[in-house]
C-alpha atoms as a PDB file:
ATOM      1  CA  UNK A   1      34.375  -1.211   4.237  1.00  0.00           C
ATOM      2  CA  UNK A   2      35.810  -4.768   2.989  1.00  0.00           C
ATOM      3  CA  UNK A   3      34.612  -5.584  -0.280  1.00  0.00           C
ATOM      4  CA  UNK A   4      32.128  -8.219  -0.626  1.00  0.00           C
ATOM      5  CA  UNK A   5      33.459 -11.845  -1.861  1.00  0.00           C
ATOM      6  CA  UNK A   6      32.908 -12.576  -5.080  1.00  0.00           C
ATOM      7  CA  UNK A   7      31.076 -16.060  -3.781  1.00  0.00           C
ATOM      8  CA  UNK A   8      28.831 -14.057  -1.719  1.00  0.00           C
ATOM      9  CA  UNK A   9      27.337 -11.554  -4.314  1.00  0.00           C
ATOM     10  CA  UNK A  10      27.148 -14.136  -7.321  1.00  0.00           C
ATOM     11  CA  UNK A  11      25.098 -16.058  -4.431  1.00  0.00           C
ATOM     12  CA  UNK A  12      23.348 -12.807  -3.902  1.00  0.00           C
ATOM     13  CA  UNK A  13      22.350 -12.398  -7.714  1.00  0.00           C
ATOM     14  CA  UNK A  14      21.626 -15.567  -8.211  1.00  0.00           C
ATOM     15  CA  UNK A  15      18.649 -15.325  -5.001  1.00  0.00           C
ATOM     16  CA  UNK A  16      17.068 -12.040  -7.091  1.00  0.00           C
ATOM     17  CA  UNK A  17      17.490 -13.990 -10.196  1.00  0.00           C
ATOM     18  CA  UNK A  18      15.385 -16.722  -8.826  1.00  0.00           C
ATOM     19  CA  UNK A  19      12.917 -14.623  -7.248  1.00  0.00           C
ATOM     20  CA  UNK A  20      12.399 -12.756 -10.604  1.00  0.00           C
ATOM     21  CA  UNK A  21      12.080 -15.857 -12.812  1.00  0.00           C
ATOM     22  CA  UNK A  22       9.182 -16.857 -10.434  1.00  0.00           C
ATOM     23  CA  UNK A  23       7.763 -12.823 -10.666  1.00  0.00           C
ATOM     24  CA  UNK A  24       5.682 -14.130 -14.022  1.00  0.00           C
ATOM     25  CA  UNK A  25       4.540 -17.533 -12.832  1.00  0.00           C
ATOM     26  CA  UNK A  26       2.993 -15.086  -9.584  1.00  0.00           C
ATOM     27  CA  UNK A  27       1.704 -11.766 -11.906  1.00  0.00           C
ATOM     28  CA  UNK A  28       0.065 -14.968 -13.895  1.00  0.00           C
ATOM     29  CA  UNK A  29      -1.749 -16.655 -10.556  1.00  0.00           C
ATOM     30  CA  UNK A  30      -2.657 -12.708  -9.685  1.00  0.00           C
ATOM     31  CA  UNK A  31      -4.145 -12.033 -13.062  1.00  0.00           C
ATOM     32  CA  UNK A  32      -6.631 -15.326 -12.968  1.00  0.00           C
ATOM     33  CA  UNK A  33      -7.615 -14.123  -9.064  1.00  0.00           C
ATOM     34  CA  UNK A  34      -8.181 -10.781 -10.613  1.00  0.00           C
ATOM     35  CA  UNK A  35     -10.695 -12.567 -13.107  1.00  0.00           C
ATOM     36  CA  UNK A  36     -12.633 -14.774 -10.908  1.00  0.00           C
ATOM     37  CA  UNK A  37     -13.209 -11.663  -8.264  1.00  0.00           C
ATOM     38  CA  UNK A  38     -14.477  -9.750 -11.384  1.00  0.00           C
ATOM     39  CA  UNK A  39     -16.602 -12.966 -12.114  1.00  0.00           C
ATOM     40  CA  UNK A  40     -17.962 -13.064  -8.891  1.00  0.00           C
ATOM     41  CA  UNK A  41     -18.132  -9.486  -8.241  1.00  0.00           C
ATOM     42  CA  UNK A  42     -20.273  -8.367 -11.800  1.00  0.00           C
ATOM     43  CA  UNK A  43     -22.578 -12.109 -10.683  1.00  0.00           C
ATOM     44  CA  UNK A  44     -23.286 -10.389  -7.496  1.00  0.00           C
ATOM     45  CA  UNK A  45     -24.167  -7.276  -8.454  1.00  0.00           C
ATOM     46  CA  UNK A  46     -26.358  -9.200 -11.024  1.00  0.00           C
ATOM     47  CA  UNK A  47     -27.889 -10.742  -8.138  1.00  0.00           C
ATOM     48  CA  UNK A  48     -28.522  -7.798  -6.174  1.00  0.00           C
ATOM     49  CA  UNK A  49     -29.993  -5.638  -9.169  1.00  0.00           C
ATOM     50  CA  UNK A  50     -32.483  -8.495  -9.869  1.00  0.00           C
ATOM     51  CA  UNK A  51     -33.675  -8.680  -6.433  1.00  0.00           C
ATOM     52  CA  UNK A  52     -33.951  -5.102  -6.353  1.00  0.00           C
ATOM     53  CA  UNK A  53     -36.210  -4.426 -10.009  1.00  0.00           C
ATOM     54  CA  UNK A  54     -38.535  -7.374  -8.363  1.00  0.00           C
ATOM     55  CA  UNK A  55     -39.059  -5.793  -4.918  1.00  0.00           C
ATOM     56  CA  UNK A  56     -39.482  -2.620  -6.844  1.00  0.00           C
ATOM     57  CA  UNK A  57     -42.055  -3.844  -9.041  1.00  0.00           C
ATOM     58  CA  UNK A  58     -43.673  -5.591  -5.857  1.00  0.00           C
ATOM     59  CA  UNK A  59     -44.149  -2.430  -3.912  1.00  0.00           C
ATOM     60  CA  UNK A  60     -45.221  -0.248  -7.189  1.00  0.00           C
ATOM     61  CA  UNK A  61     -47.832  -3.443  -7.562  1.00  0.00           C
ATOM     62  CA  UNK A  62     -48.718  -3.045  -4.023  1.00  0.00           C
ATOM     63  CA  UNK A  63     -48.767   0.891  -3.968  1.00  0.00           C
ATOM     64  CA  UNK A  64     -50.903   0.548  -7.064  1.00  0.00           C
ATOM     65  CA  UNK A  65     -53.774  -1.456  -5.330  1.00  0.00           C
ATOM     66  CA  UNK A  66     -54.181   0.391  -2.336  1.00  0.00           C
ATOM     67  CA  UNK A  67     -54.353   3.674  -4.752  1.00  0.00           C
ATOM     68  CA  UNK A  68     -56.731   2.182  -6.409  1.00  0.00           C
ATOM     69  CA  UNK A  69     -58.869   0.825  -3.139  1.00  0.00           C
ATOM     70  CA  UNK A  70     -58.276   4.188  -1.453  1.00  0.00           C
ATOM     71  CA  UNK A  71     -59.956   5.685  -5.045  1.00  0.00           C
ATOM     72  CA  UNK A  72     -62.520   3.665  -4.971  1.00  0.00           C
ATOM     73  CA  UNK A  73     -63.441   4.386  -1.375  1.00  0.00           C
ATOM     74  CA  UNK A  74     -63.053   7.966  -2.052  1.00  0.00           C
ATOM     75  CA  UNK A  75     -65.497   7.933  -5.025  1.00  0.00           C
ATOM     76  CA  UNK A  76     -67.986   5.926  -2.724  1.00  0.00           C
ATOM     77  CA  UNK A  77     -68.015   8.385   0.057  1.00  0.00           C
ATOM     78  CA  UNK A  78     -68.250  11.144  -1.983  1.00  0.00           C
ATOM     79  CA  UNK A  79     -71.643   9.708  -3.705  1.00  0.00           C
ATOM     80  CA  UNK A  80     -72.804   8.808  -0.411  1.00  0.00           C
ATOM     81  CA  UNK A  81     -72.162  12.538   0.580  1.00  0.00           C
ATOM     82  CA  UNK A  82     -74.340  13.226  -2.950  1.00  0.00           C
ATOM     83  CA  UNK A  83     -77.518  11.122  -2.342  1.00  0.00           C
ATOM     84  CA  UNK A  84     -77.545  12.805   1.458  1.00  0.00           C
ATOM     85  CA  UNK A  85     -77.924  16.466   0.251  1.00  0.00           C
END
């Protein structure tokens, strides 16, 4: 196998030098993309958990009246059933 020019491996080395000085400009533009998605990601779940606790409380509300209606017309039936006898 020939051996390489000198020219054409110092141009070589001087590419992968250029690519690695750039490497920490990138891993920097990564990082604040990293943050933001975190941002957005812990804001959504935020979101979510908030609707949830108020539908939850909406239904236990809801659950909570009709217990109480279905109580109600349980106690009334049951006097009816008492002033019959």
């Amino acid at each position: 196998m020939a051996q390489e020019s000198l020219d054409k491996r110092m141009n070589r080395l001087e590419r992968r030098v250029e690519v690695l000085e750039r490497l920490p400009e990138r891993v920097t533009a990564l990082e604040s993309q990293i943050v933001l998605l975190r941002d957005e990601v812990r804001s959504g779940f935020s979101a979510t958990r908030n609707e949830l606790t108020e539908r939850m409380e909406s239904l236990f509300d809801e659950n909570e009246r009709h217990i109480r209606l279905l109580h109600e017309d349980l106690v009334e039936r049951i006097a009816r059933i008492s002033e019959g006898r």
